[in-house]
C-alpha atoms as a PDB file:
ATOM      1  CA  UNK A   1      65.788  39.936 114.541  1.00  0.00           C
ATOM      2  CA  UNK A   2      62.860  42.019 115.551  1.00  0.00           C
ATOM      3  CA  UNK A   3      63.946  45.907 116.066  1.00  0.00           C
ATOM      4  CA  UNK A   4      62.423  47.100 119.655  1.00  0.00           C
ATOM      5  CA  UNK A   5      59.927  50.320 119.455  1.00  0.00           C
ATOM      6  CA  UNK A   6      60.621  52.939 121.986  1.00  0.00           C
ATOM      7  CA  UNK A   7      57.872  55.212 122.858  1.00  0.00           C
ATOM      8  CA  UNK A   8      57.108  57.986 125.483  1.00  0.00           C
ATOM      9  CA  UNK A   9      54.151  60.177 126.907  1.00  0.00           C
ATOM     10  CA  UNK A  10      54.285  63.187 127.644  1.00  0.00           C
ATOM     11  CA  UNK A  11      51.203  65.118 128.889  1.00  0.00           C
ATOM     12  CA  UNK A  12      49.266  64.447 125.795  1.00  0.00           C
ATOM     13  CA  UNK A  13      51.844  63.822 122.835  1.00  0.00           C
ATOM     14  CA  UNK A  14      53.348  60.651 122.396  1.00  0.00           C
ATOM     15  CA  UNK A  15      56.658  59.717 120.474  1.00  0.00           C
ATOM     16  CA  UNK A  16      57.486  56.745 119.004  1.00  0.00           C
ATOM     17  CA  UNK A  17      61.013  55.948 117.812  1.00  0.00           C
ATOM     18  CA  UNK A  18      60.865  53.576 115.321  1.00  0.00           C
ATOM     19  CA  UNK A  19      63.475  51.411 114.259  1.00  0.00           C
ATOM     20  CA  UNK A  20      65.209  50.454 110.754  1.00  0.00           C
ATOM     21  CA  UNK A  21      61.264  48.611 109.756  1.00  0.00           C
ATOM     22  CA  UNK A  22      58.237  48.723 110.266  1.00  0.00           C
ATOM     23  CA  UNK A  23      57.223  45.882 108.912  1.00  0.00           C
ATOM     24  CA  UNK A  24      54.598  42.409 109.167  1.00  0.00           C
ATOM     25  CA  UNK A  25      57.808  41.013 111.643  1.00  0.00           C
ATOM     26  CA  UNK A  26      57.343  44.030 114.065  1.00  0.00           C
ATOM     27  CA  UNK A  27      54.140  45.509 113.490  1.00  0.00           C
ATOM     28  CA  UNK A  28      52.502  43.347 115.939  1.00  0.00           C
ATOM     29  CA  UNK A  29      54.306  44.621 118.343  1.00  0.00           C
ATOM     30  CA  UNK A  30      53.681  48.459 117.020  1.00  0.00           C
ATOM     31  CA  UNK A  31      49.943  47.447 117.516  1.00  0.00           C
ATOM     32  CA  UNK A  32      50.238  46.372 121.442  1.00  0.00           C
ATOM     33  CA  UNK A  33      52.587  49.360 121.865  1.00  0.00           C
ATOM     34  CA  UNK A  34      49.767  51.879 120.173  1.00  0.00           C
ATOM     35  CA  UNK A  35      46.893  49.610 122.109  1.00  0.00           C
ATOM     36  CA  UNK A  36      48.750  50.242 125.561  1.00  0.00           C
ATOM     37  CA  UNK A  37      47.817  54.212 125.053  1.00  0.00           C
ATOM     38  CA  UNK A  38      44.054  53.901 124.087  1.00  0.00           C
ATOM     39  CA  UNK A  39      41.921  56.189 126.116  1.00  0.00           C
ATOM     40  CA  UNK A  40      45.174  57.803 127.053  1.00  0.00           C
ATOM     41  CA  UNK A  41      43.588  61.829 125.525  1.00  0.00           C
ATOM     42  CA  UNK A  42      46.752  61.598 123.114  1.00  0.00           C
ATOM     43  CA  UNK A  43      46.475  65.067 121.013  1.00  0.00           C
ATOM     44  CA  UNK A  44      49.504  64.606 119.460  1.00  0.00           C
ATOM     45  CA  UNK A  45      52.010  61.745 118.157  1.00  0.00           C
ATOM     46  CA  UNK A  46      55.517  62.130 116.991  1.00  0.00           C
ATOM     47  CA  UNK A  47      57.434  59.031 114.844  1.00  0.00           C
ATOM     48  CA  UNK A  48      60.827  59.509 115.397  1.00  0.00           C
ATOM     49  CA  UNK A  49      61.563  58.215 111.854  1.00  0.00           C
ATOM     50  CA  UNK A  50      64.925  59.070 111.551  1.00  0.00           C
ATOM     51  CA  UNK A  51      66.467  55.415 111.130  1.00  0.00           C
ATOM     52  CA  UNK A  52      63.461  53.943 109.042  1.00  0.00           C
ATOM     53  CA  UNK A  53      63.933  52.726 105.643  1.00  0.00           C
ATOM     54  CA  UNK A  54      61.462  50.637 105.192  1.00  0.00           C
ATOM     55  CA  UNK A  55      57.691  50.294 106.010  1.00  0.00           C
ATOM     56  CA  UNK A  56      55.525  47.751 104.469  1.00  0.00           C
ATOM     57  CA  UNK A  57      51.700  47.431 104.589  1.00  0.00           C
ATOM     58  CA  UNK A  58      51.794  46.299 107.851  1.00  0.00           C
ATOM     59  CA  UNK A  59      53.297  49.462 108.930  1.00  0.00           C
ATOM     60  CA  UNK A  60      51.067  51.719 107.263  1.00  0.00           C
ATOM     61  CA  UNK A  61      48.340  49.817 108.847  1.00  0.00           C
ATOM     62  CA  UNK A  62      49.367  50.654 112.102  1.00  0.00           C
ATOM     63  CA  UNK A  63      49.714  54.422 111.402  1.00  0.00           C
ATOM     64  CA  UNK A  64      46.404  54.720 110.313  1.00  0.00           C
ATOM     65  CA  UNK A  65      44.990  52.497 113.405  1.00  0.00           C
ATOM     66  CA  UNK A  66      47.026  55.331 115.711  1.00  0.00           C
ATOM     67  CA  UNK A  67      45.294  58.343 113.790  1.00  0.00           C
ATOM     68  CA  UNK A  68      41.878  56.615 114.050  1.00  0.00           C
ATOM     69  CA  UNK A  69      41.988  55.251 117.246  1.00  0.00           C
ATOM     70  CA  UNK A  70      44.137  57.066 119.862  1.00  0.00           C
ATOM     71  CA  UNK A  71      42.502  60.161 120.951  1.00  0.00           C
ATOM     72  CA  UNK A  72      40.174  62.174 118.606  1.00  0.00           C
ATOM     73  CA  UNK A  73      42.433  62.045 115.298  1.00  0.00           C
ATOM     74  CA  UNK A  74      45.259  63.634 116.815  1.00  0.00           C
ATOM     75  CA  UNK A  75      47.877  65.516 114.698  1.00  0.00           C
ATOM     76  CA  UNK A  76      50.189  63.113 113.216  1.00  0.00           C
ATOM     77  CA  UNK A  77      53.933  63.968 112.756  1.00  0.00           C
ATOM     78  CA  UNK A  78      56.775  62.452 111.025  1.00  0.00           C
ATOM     79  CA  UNK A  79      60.259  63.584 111.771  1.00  0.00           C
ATOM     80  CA  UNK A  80      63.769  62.873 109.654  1.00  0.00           C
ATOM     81  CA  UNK A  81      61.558  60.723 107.198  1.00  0.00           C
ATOM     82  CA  UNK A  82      63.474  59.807 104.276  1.00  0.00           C
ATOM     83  CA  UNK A  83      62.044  60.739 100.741  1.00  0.00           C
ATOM     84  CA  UNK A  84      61.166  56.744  99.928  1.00  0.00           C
ATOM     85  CA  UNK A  85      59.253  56.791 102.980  1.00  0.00           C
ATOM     86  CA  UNK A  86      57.576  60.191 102.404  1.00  0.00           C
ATOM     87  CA  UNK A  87      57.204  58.412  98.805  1.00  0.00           C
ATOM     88  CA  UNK A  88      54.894  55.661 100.115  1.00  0.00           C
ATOM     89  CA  UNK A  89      52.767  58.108 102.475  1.00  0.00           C
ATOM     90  CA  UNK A  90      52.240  60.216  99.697  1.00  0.00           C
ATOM     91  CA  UNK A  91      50.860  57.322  97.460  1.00  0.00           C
ATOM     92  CA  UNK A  92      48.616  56.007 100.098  1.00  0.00           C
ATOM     93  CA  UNK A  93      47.256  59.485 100.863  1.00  0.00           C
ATOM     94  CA  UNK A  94      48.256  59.492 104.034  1.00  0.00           C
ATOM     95  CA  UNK A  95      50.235  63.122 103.396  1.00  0.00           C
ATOM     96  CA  UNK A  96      47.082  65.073 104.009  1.00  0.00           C
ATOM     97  CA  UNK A  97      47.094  64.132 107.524  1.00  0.00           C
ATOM     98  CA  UNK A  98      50.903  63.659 108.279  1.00  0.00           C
ATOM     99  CA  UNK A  99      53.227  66.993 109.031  1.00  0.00           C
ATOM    100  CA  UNK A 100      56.573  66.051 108.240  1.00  0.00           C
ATOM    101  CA  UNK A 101      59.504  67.416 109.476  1.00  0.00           C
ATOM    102  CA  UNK A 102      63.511  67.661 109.926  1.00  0.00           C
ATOM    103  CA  UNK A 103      65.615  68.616 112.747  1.00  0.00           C
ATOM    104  CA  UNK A 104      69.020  70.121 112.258  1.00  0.00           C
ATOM    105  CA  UNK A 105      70.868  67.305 113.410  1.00  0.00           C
ATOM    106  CA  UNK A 106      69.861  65.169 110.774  1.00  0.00           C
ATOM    107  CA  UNK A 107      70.280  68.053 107.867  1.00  0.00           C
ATOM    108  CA  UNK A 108      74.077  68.362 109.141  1.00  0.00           C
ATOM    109  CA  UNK A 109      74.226  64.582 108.924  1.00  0.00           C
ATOM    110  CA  UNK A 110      72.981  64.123 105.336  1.00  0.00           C
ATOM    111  CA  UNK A 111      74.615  67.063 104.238  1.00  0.00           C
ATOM    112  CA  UNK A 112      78.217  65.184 105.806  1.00  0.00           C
ATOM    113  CA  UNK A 113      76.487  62.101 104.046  1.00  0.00           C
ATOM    114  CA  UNK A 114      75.917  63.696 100.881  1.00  0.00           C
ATOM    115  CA  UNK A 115      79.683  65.017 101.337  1.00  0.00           C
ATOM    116  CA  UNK A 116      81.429  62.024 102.200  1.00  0.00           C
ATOM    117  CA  UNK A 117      79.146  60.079  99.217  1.00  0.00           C
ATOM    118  CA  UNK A 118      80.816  62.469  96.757  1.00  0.00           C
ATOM    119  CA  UNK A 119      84.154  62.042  98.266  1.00  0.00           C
ATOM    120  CA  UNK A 120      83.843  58.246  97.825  1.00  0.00           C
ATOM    121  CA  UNK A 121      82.682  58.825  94.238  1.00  0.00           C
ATOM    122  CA  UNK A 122      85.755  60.953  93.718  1.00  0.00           C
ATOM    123  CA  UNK A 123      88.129  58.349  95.428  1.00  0.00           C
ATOM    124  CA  UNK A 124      85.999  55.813  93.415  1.00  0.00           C
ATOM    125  CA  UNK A 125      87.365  57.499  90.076  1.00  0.00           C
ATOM    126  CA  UNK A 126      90.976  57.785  90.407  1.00  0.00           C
ATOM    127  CA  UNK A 127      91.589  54.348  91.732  1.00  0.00           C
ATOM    128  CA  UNK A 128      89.663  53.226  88.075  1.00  0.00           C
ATOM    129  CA  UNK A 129      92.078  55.370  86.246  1.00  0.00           C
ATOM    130  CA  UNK A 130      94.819  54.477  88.274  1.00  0.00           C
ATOM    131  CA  UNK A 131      93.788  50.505  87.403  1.00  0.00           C
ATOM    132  CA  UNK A 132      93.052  51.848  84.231  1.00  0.00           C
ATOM    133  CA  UNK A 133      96.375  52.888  83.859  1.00  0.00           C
ATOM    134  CA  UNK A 134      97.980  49.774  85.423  1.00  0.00           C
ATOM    135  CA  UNK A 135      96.268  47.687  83.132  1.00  0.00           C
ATOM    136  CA  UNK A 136      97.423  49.630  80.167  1.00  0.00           C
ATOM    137  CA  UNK A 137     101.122  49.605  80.802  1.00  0.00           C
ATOM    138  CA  UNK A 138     100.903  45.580  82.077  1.00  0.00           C
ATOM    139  CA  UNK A 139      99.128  45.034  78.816  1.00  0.00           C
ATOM    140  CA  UNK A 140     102.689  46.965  76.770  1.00  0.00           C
ATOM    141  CA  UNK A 141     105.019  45.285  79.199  1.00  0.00           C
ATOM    142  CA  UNK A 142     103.203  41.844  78.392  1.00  0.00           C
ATOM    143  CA  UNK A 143     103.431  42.341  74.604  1.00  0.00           C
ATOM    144  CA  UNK A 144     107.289  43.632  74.814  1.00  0.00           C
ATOM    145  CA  UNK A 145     107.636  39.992  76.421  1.00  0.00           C
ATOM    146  CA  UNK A 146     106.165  38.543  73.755  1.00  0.00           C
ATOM    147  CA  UNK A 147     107.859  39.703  71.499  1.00  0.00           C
ATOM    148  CA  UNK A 148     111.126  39.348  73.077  1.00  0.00           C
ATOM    149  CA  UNK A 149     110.427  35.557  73.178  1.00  0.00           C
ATOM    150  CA  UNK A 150     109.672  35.450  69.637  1.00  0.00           C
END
């Protein structure tokens, strides 16, 4: 299934929101989205990238096309990008021209992410002792069988 891109202009910044990918499947679309706004005096461009986890080649491809060709290398900025994302800009080089940012939204999220993962992980733990426990006493009640039968 190939994720829609959403974009907007205002004045002279544009935002894209980009989807779960950005990848060879959708990238082609990316392109004719970013070709639509050439000659367009874009100064600025915002990636929403709040639900991406995942950007191949393709993708970085068609970051770099937006920097070089839309406007006269207008400031570049990622929001909510996740650290494996961040990762992969960093490697390519790409962080020298790329601000990134967070909005508070998304802190409060991951922080009830990062709350509800430790939770789990807690939840996670006593169920294996319970079954841990379970297992232990099934094992004594099987061997009490046994050795009733014998």
């Amino acid at each position: 299934m190939e994720e829609k891109i959403e974009s907007h202009l205002e004045g002279t910044v544009l935002t894209i929101i980009l989807g779960v990918e950005l990848n060879k499947v959708n990238a082609p679309a990316m392109q004719q989205l970013l070709n639509s706004y050439m000659g367009k005096n874009i100064r600025k461009i915002v990636f929403d990238a709040t639900d991406l986890v995942f950007i191949s080649s393709a993708g970085i491809r068609c970051v770099i096309f937006a920097r070089q060709e839309l406007g006269q290398k207008p400031e570049m900025v990622f929001v909510n990008c996740a650290s494996e994302i961040y990762e992969v800009f960093q490697i390519t080089g790409l962080v020298r021209f790329i601000e990134f940012v967070e909005d508070d939204r998304v802190k409060s999220r991951r922080e009830r992410a990062e709350a509800g993962d430790r939770l789990q992980k807690k939840i996670d733990e006593v169920r294996q002792e319970e079954l841990d426990h379970f297992a232990a006493n099934n094992d004594v009640v099987c061997y009490q069988m046994k050795l009733e039968e014998n």
